[in-house]
Protein backbone atom coordinates (compact mmCIF):
# COMPACT_ATOMS: atom_id res chain seq x y z
CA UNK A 1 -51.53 22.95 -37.39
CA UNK A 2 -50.97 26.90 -37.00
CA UNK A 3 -49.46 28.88 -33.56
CA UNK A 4 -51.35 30.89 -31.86
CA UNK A 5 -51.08 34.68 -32.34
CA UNK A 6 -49.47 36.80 -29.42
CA UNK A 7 -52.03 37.74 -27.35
CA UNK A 8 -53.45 41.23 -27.37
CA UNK A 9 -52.52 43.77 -24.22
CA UNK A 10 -56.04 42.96 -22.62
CA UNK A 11 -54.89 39.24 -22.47
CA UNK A 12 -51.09 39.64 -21.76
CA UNK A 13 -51.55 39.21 -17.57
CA UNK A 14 -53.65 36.14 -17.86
CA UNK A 15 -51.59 34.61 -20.44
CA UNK A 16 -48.54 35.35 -18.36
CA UNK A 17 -50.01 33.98 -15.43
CA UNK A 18 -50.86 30.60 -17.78
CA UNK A 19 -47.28 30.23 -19.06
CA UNK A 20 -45.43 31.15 -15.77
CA UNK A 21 -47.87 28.50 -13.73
CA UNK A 22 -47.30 25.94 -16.51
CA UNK A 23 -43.23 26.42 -16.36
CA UNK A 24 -43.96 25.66 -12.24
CA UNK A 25 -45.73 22.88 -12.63
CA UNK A 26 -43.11 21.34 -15.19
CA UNK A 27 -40.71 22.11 -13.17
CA UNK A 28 -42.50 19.64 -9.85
CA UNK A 29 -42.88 17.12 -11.78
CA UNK A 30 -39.40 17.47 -13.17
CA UNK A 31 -37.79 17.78 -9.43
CA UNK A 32 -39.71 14.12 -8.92
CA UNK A 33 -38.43 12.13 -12.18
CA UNK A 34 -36.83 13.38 -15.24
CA UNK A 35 -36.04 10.73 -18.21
CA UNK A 36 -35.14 11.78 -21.97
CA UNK A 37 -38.00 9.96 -23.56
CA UNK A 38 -38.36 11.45 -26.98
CA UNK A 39 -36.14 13.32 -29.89
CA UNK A 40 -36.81 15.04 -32.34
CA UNK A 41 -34.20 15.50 -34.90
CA UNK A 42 -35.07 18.23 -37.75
CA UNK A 43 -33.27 17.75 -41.16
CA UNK A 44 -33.24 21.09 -42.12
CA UNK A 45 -34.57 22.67 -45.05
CA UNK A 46 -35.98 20.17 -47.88
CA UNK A 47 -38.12 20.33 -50.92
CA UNK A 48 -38.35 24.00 -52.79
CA UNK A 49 -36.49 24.94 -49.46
CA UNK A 50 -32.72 23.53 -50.44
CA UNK A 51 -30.81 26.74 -52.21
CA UNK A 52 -27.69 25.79 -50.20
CA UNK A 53 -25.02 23.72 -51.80
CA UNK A 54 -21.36 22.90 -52.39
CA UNK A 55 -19.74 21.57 -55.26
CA UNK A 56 -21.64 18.07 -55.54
CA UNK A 57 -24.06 18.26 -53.01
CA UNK A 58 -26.73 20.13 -51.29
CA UNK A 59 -27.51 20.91 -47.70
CA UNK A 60 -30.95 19.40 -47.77
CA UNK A 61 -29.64 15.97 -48.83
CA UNK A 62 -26.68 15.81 -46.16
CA UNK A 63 -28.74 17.09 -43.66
CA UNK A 64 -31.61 14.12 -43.93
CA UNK A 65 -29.02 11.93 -44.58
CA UNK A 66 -27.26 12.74 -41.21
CA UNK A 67 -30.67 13.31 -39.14
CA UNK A 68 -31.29 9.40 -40.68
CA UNK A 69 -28.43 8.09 -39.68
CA UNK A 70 -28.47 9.60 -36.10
CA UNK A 71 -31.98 8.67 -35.03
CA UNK A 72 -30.98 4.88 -35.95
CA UNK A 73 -28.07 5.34 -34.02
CA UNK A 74 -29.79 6.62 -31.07
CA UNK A 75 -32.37 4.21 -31.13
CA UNK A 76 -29.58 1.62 -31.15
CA UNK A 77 -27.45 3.01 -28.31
CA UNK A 78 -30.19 4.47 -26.41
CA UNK A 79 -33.03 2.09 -25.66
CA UNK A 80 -36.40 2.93 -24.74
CA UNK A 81 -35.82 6.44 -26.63
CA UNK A 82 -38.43 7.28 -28.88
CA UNK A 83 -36.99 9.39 -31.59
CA UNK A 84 -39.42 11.31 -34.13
CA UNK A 85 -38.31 13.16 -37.21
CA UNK A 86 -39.63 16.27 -38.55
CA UNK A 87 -39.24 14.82 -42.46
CA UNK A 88 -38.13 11.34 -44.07
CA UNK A 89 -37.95 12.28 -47.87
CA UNK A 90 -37.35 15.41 -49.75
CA UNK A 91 -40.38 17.24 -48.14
CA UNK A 92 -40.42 20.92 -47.55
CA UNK A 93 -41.75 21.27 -44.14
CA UNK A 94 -42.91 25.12 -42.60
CA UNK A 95 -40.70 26.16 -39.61
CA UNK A 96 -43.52 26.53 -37.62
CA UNK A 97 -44.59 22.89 -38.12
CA UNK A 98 -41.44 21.60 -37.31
CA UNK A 99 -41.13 22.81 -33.53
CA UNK A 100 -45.50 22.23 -33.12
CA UNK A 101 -44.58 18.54 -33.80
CA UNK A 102 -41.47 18.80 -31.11
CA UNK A 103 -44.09 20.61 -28.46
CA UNK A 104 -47.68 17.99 -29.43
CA UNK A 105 -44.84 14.92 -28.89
CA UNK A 106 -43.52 16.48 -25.48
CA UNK A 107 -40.71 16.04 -26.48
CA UNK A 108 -37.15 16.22 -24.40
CA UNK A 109 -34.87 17.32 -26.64
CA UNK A 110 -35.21 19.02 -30.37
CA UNK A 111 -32.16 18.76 -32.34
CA UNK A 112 -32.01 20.78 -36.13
CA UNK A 113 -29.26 19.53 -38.28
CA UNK A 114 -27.73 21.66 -40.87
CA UNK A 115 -25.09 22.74 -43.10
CA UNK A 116 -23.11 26.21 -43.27
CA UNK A 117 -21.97 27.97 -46.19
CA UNK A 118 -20.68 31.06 -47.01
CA UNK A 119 -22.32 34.32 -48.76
CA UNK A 120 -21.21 35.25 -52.65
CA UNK A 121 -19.08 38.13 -52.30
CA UNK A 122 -19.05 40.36 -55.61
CA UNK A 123 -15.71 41.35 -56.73
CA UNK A 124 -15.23 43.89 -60.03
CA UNK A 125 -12.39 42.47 -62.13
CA UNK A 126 -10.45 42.82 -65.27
CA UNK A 127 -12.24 40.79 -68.16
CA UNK A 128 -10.06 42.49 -71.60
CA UNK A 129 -9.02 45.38 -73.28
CA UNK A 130 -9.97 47.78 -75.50
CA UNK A 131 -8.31 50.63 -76.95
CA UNK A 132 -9.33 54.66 -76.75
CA UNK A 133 -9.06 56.95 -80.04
CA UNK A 134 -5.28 57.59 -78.81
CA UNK A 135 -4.76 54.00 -79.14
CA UNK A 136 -4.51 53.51 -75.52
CA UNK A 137 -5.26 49.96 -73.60
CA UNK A 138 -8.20 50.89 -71.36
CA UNK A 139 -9.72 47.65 -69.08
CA UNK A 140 -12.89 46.25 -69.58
CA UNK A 141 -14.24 45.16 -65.92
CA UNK A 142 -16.86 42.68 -64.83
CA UNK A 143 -18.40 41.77 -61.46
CA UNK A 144 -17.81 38.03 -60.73
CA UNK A 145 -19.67 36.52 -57.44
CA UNK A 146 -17.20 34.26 -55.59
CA UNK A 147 -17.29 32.28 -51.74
CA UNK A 148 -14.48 32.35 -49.45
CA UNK A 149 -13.92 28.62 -49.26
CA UNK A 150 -11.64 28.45 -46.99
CA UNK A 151 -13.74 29.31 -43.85
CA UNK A 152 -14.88 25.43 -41.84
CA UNK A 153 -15.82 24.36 -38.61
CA UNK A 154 -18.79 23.60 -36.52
CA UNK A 155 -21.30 26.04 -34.74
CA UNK A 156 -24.46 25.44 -32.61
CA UNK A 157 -26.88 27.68 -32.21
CA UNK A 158 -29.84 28.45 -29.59
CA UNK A 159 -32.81 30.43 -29.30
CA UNK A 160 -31.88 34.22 -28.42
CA UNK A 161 -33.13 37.28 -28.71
CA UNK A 162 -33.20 40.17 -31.58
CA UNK A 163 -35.06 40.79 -34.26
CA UNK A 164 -35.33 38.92 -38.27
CA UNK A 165 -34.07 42.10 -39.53
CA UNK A 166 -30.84 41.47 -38.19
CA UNK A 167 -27.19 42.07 -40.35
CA UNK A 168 -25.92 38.33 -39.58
CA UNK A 169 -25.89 35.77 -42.66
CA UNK A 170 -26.73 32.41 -40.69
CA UNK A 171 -29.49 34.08 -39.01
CA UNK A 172 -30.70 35.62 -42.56
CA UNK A 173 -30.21 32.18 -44.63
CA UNK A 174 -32.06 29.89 -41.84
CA UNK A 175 -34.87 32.04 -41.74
CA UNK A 176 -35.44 32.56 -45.09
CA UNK A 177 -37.51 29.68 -44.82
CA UNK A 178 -40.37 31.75 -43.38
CA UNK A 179 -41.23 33.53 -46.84
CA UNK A 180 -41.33 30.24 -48.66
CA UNK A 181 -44.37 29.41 -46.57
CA UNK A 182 -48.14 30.13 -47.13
CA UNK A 183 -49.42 32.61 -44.51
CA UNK A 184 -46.09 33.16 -43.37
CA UNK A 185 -47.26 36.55 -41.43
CA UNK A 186 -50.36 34.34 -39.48
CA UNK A 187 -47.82 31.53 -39.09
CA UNK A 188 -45.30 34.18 -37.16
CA UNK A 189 -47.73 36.28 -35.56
CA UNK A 190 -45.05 37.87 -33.19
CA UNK A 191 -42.06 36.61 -34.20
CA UNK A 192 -39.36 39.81 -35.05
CA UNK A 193 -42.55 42.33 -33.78
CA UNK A 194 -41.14 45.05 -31.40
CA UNK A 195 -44.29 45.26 -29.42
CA UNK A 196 -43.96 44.63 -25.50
CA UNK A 197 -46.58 41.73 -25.36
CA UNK A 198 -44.80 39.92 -27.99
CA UNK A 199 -41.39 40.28 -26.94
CA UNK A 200 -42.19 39.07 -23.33
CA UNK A 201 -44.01 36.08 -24.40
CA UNK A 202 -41.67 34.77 -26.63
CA UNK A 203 -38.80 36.33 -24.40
CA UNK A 204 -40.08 33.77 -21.65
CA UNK A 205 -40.65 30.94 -23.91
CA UNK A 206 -36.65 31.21 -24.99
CA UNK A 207 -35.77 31.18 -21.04
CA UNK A 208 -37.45 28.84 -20.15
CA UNK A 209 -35.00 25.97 -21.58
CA UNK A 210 -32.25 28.47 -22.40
CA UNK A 211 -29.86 27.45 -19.82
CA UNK A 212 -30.55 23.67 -20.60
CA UNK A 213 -30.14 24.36 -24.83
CA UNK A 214 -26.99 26.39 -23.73
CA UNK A 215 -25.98 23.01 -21.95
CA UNK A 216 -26.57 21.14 -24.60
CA UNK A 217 -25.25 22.82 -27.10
CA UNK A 218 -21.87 23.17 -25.36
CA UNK A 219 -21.62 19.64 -25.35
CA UNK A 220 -22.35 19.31 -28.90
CA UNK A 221 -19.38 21.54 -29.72
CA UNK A 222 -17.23 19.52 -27.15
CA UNK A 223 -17.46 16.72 -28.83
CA UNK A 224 -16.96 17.86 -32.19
CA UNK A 225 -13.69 19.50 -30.51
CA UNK A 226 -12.41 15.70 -29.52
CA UNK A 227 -12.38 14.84 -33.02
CA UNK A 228 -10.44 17.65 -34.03
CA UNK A 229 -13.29 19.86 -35.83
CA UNK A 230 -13.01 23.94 -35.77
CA UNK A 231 -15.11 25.25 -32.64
CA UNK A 232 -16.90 28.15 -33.97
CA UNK A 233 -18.81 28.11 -30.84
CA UNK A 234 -21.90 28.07 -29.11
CA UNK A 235 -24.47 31.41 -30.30
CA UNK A 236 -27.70 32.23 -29.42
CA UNK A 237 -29.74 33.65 -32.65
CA UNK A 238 -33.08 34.70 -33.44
CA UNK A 239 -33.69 31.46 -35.33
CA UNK A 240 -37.55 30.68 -36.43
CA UNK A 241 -37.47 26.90 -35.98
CA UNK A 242 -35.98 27.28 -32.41
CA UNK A 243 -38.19 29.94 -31.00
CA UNK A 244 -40.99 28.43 -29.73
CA UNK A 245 -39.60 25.23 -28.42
CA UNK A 246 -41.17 23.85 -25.29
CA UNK A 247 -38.25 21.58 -24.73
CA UNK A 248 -34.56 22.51 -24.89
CA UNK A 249 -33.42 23.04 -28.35
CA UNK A 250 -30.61 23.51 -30.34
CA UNK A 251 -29.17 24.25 -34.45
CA UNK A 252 -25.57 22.66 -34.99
CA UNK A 253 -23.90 23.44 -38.21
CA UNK A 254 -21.99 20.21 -39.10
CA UNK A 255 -19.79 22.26 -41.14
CA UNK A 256 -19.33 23.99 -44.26
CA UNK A 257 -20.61 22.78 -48.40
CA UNK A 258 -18.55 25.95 -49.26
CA UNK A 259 -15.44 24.56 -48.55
CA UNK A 260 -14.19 21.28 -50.41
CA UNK A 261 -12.30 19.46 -47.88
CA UNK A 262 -15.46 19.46 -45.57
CA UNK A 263 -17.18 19.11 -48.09
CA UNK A 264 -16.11 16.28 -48.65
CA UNK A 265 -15.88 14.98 -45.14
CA UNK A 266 -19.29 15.42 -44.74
CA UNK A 267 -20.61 13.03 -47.98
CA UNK A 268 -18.05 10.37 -46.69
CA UNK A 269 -19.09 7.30 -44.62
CA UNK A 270 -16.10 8.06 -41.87
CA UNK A 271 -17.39 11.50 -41.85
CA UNK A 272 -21.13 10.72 -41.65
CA UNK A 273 -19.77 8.13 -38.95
CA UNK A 274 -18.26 10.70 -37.14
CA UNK A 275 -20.59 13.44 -36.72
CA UNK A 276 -23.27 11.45 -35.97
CA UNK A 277 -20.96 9.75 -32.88
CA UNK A 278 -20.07 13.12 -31.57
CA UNK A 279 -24.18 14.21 -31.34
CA UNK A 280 -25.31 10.83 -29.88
CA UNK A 281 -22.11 11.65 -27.14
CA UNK A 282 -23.29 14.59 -26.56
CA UNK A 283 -26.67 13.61 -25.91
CA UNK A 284 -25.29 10.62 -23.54
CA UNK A 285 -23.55 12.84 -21.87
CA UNK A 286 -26.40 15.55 -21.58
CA UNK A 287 -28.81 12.73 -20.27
CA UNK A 288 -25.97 11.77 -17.58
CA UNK A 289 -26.52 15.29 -16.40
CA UNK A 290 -30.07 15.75 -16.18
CA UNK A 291 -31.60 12.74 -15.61
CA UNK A 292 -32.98 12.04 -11.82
């Protein structure tokens, strides 16, 4: 299943006119009964798509493990939720595929679970010694690649705008993604392009559920604030997987494979455990909200 390409300029009025009516008539039927029915959880990355790792373990693996372990929980705690997961196994699954599954399911919520990590930062330093003709000591330097691992904490992340070009390493190392995928320019059509049609399509696909993602996502980062976790915050980023969700959506960073101790935390049952708790709280306590 492939998007849609951004309309051309000859189509942009009735295609407007399409999406706005669509957003009003969701919006009725909303104002008469609204119940979160269906999740999606996304287990990011997977298969040739799983670069990211720590000491011991990779981000593919604690991500599925996590996005297991929380759609059993929610299924427990929540009944009559159906909950729907982008992959099972060690499957590498196209961006695009993952939020067309969230959309063809109607889904009420799409949650992407992932895990940070920190960029290789090149330092030049002193490997030996060697001596000139005068029989001085002259250093012999080599470039060594080293993470900070000190940086942790949690961030959660919504649809916003900008464009893929942009300087900022968690948008860069999501959507790197996109150029693992066949046909990645027909699968995008429109993502990152600077023309006017394209940016207000997708502009009013992200506003649509951006004030209910924001929601979300601030209770996300509440709740991993209860149990004592670094709040990086709430950020809204050009992210691939997020941008056209027909539902509000939301990437949370469960912490950070660079560092040990979270590492760590994060492989551990009482971690799991934990993490898992604080998104099925947040999602009670987003359903309290805006459920009629």
């Amino acid at each position: 299943m492939k998007n849609i390409p951004l309309p051309s300029s000859k189509r942009i009025l009735t295609q407007l006119f399409c999406i706005l009516s669509f957003f009003v008539a969701v919006n009725q039927s909303i104002a008469q009964e609204y119940k979160i029915k269906t999740i999606v959880i996304d287990a990011g990355h997977g298969g040739k798509d799983g670069t990211t790792r720590g000491a011991y373990s990779t981000e593919k693996e604690v991500a599925l493990r996590t996005a297991l372990r929380l759609g059993k929980t929610i299924e427990a705690k929540i009944p009559n939720t159906k909950v729907i997961y982008t992959r099972t196994d060690d499957t590498f699954i196209p961006l695009y595929e993952r939020i067309a599954l969230a959309n063809k399911e109607s889904a009420d919520i799409f949650i992407s679970i992932h895990c940070n990590d920190m960029p290789l930062v090149a330092k030049r330093v002193i490997a030996s010694y060697t001596k000139n003709k005068a029989g001085k000591r002259i250093p012999v330097y080599k470039t060594t690649y080293t993470k900070n691992t000190n940086v942790k904490g949690t961030e959660t992340f919504v649809s916003g705008s900008g464009r893929l070009d942009e300087q900022d390493e968690a948008i860069k190392r999501e959507n790197a993604s996109i150029f693992l995928e066949d046909n990645y320019e027909e699968n995008y059509a429109g993502f990152g392009k600077d023309d006017v049609e394209s940016q207000i399509l997708l502009s009013i696909m992200k506003n649509a559920y951006r004030v209910q993602s924001l929601n979300l996502a601030s209770l996300i980062q509440d709740e991993y604030v209860k149990v004592g976790r670094i709040n990086r915050g709430v950020q809204e980023k050009s992210l691939a997987v997020l941008a056209r969700a027909g539902m509000p959506a939301v990437l949370t960073e469960i912490g950070f494979l660079s560092n040990p101790a979270e590492e760590d935390y994060l492989n551990s049952e009482s971690g799991q455990e934990e993490v898992v708790n604080c998104l099925l709280q947040a999602i009670l306590a987003y359903k309290a909200k805006v459920e009629i």
